[in-house]
PDB file of N, CA and C in Angstrom:
ATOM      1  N   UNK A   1     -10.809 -92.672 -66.897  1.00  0.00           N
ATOM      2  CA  UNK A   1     -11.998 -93.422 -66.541  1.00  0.00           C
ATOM      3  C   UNK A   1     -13.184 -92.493 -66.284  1.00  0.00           C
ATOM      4  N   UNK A   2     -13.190 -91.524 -66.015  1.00  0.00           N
ATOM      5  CA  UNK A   2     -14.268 -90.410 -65.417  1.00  0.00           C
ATOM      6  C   UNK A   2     -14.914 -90.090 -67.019  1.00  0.00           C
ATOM      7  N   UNK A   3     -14.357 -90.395 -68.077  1.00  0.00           N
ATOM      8  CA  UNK A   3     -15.236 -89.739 -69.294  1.00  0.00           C
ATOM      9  C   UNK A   3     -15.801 -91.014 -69.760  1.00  0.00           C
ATOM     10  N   UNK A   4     -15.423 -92.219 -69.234  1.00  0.00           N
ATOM     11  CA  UNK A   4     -16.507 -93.002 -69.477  1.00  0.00           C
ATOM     12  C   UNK A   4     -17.751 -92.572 -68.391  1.00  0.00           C
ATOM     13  N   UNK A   5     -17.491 -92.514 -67.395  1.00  0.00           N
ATOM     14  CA  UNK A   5     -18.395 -92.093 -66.571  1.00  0.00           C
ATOM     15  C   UNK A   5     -19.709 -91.267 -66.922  1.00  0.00           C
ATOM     16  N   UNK A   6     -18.852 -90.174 -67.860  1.00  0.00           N
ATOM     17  CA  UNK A   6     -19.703 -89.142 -67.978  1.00  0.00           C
ATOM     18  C   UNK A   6     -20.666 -89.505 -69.158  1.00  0.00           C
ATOM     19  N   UNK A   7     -19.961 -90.433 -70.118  1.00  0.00           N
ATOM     20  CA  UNK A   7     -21.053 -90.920 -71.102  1.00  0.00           C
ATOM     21  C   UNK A   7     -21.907 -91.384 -70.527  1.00  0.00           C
ATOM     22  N   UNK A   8     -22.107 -92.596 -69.653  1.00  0.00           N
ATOM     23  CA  UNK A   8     -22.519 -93.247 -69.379  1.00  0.00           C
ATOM     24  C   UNK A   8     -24.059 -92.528 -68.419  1.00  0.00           C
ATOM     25  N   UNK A   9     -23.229 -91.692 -67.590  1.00  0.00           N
ATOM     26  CA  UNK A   9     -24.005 -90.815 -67.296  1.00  0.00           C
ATOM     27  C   UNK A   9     -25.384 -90.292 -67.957  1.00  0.00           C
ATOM     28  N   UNK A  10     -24.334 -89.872 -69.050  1.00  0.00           N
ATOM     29  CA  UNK A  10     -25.528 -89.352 -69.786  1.00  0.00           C
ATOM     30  C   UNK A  10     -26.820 -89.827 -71.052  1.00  0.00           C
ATOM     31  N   UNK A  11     -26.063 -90.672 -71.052  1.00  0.00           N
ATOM     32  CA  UNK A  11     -26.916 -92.103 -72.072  1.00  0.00           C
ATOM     33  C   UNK A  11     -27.901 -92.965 -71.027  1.00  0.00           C
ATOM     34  N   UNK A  12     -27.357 -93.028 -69.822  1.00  0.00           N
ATOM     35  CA  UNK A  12     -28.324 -94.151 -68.974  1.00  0.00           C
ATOM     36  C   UNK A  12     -29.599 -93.640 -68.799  1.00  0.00           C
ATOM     37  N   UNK A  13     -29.841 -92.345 -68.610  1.00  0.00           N
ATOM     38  CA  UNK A  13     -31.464 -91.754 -68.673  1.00  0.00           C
ATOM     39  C   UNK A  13     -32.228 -92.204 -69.931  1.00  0.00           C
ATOM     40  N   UNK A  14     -30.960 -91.686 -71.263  1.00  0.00           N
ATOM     41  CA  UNK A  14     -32.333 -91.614 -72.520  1.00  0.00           C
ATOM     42  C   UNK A  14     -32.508 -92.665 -72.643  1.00  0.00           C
ATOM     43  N   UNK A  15     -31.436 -94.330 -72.541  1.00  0.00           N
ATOM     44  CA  UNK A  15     -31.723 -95.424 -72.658  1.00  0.00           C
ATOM     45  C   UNK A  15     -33.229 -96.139 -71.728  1.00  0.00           C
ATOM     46  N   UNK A  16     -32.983 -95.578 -70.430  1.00  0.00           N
ATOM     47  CA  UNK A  16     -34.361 -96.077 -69.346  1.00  0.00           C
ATOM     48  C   UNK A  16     -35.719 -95.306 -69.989  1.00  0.00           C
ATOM     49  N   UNK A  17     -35.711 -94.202 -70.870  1.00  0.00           N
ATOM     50  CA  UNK A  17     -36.887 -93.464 -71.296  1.00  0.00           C
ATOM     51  C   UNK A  17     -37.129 -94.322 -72.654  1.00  0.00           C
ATOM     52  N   UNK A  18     -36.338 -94.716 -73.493  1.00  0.00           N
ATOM     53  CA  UNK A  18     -36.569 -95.624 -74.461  1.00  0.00           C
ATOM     54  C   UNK A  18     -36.961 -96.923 -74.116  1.00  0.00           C
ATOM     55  N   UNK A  19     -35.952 -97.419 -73.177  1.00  0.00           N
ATOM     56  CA  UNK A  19     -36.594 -98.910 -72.543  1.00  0.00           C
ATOM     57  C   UNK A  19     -38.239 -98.909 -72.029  1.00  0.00           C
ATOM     58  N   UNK A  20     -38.886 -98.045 -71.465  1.00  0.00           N
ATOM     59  CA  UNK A  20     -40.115 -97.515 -70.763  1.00  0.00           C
ATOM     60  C   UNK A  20     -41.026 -97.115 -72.427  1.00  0.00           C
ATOM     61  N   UNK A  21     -40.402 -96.765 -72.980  1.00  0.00           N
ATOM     62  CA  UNK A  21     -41.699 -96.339 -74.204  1.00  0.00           C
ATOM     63  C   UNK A  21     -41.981 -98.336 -74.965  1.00  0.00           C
ATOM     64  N   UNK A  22     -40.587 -98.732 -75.327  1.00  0.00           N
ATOM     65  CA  UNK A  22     -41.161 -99.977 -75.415  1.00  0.00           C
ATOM     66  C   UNK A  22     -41.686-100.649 -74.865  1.00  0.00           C
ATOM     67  N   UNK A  23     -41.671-100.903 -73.978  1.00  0.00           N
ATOM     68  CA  UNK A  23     -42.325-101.324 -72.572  1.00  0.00           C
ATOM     69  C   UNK A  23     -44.008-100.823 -72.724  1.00  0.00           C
ATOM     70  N   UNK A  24     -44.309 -99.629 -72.660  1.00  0.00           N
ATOM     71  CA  UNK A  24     -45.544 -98.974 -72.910  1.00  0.00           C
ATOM     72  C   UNK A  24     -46.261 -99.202 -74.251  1.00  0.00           C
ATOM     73  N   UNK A  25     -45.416 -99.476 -75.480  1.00  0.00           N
ATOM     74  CA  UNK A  25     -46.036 -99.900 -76.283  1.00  0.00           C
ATOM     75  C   UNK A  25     -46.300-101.741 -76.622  1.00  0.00           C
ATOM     76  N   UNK A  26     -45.403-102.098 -76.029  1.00  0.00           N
ATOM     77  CA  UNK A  26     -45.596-103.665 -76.090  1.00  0.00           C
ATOM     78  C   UNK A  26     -46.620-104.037 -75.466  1.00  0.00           C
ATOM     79  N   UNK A  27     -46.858-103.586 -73.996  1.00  0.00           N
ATOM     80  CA  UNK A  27     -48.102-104.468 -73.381  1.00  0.00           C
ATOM     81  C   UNK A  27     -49.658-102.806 -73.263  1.00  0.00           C
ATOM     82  N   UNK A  28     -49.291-102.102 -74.681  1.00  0.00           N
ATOM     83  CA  UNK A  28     -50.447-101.665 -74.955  1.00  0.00           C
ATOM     84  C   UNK A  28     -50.825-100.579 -73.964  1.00  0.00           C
ATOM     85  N   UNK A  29     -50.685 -99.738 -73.355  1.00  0.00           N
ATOM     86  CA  UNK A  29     -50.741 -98.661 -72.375  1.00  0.00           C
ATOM     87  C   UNK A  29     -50.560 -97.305 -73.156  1.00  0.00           C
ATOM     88  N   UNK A  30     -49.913 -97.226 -74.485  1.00  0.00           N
ATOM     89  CA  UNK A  30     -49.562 -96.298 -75.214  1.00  0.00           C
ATOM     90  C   UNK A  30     -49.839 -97.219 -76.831  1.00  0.00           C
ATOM     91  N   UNK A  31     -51.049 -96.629 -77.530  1.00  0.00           N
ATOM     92  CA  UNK A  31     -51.082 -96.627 -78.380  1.00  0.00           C
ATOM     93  C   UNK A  31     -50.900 -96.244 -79.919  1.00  0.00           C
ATOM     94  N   UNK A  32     -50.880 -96.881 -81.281  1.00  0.00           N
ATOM     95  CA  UNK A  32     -49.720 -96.483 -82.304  1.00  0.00           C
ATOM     96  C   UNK A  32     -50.563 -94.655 -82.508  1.00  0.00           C
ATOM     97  N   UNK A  33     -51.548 -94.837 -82.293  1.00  0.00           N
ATOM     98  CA  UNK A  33     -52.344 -93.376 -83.074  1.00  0.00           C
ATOM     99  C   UNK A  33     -51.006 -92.401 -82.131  1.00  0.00           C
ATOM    100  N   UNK A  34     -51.624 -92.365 -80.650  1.00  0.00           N
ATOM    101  CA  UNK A  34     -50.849 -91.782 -79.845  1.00  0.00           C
ATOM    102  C   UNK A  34     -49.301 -91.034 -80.157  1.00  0.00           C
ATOM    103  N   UNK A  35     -48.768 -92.434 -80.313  1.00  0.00           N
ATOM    104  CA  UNK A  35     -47.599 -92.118 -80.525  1.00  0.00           C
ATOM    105  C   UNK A  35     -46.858 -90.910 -81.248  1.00  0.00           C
ATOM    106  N   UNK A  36     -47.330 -90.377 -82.333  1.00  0.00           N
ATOM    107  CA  UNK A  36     -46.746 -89.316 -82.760  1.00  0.00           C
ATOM    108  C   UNK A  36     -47.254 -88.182 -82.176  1.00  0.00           C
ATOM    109  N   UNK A  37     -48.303 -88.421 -81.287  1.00  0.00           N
ATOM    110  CA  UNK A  37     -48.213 -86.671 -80.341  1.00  0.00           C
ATOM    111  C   UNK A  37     -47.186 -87.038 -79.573  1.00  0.00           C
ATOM    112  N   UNK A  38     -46.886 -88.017 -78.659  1.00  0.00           N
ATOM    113  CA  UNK A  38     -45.876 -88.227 -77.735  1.00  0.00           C
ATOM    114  C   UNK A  38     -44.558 -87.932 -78.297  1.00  0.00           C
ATOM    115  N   UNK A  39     -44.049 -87.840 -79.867  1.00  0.00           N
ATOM    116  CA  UNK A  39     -42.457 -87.929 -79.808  1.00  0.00           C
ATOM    117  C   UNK A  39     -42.724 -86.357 -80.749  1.00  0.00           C
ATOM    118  N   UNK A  40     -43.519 -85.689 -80.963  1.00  0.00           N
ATOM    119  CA  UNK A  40     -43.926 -84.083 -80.987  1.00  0.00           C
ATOM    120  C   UNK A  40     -43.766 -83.521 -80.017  1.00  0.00           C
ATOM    121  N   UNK A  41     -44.452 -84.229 -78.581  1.00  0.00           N
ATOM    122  CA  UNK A  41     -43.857 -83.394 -77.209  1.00  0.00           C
ATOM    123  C   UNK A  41     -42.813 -83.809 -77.199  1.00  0.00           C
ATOM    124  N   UNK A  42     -41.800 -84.585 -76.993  1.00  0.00           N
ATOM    125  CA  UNK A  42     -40.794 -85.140 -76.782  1.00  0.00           C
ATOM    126  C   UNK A  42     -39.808 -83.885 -77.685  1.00  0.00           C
ATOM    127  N   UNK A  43     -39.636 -84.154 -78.521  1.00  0.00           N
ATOM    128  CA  UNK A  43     -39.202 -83.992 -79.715  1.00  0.00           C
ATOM    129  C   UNK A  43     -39.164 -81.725 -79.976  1.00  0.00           C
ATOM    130  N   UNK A  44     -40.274 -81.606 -79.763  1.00  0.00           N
ATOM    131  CA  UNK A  44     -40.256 -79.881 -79.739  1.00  0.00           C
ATOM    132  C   UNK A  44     -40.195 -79.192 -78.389  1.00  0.00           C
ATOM    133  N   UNK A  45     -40.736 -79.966 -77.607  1.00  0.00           N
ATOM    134  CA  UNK A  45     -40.842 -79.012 -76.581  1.00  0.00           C
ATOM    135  C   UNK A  45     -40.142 -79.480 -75.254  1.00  0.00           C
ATOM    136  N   UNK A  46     -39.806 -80.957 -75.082  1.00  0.00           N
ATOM    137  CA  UNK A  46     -38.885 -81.404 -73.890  1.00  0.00           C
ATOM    138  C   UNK A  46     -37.706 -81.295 -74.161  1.00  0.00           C
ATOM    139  N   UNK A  47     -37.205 -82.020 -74.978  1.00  0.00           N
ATOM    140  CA  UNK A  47     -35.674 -81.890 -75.596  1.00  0.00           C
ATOM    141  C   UNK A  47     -35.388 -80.300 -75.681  1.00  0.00           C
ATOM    142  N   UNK A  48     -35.691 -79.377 -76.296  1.00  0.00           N
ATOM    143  CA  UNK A  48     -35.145 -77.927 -76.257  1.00  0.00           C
ATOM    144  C   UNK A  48     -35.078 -77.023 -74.898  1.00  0.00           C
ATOM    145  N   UNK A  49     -36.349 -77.520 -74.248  1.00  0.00           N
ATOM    146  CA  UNK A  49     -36.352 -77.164 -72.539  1.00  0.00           C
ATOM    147  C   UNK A  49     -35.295 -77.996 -71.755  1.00  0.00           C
ATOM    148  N   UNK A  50     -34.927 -79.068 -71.943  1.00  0.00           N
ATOM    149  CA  UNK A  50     -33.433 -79.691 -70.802  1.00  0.00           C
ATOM    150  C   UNK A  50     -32.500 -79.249 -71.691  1.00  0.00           C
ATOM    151  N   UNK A  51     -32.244 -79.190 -73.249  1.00  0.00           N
ATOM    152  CA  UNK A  51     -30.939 -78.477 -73.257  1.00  0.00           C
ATOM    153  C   UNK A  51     -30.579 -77.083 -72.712  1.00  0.00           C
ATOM    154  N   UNK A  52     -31.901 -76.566 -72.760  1.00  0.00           N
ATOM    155  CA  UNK A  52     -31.441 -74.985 -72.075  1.00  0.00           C
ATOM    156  C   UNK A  52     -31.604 -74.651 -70.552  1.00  0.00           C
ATOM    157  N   UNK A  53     -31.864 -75.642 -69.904  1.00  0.00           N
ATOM    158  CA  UNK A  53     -31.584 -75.768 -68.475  1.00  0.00           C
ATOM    159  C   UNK A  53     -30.309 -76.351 -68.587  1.00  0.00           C
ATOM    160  N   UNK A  54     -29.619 -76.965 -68.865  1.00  0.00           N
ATOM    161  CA  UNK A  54     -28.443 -77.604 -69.123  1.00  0.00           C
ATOM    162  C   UNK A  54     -27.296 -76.744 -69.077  1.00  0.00           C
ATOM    163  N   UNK A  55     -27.705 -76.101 -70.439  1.00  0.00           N
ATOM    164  CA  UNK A  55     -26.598 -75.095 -70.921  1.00  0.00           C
ATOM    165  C   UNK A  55     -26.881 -74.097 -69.968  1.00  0.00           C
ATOM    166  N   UNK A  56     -27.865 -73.646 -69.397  1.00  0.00           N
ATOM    167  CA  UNK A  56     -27.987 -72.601 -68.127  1.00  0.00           C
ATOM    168  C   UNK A  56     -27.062 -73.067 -66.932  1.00  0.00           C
ATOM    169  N   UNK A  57     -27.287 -74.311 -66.383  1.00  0.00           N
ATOM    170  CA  UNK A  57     -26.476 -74.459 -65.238  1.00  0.00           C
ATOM    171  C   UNK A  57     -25.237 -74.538 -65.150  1.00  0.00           C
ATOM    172  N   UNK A  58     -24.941 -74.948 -66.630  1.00  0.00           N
ATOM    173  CA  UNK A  58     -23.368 -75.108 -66.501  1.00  0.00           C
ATOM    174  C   UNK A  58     -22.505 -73.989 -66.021  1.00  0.00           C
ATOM    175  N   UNK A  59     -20.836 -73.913 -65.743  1.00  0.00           N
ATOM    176  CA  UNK A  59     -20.221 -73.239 -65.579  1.00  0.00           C
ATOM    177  C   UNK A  59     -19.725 -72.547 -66.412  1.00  0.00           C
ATOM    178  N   UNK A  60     -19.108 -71.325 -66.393  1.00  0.00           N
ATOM    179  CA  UNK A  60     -18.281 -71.022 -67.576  1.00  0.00           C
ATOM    180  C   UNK A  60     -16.969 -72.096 -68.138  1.00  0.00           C
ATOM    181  N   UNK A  61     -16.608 -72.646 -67.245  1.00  0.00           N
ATOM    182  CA  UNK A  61     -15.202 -73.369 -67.501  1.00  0.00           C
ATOM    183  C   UNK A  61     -15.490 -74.757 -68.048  1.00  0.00           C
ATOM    184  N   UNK A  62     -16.793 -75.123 -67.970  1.00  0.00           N
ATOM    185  CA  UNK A  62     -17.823 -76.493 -68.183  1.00  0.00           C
ATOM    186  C   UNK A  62     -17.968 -76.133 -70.351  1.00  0.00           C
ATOM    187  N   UNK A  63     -18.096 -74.665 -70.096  1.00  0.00           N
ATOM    188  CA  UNK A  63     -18.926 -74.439 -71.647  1.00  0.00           C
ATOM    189  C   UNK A  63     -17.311 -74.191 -72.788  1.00  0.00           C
ATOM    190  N   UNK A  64     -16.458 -74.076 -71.582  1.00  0.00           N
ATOM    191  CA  UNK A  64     -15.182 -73.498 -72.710  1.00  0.00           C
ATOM    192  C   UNK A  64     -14.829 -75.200 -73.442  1.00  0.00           C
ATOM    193  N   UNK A  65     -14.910 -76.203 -72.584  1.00  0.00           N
ATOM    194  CA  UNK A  65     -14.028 -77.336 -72.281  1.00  0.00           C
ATOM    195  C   UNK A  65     -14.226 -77.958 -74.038  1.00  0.00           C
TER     196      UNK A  65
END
């Protein structure tokens, strides 16, 4: 049961950051021009910065598994 956990874990963030961009684009707060600088930051420079805090914190016995 704990590796459902851990999916879950880890899907429930990107799902609430996806739920929130639709959200932002439906009632207009984030517009279509916009949008492709937003998934450029997203996309080059956030995503490669949390995987390597990620892979930094882990343990050695975390990275063998």
């Amino acid at each position: 049961m704990s590796v459902l956990f851990t999916i879950i874990d880890a899907l429930l963030p990107i799902a609430l950051v996806i739920l929130l961009g639709i959200v932002a684009g439906h009632t207009g707060m984030i517009k279509s021009e916009q949008s492709s600088v937003l998934a450029d930051l997203a996309l080059d420079f956030c995503l490669p910065s949390l995987l390597l805090v990620a892979t930094a914190t882990m343990s050695t016995a975390e990275l063998s598994k």
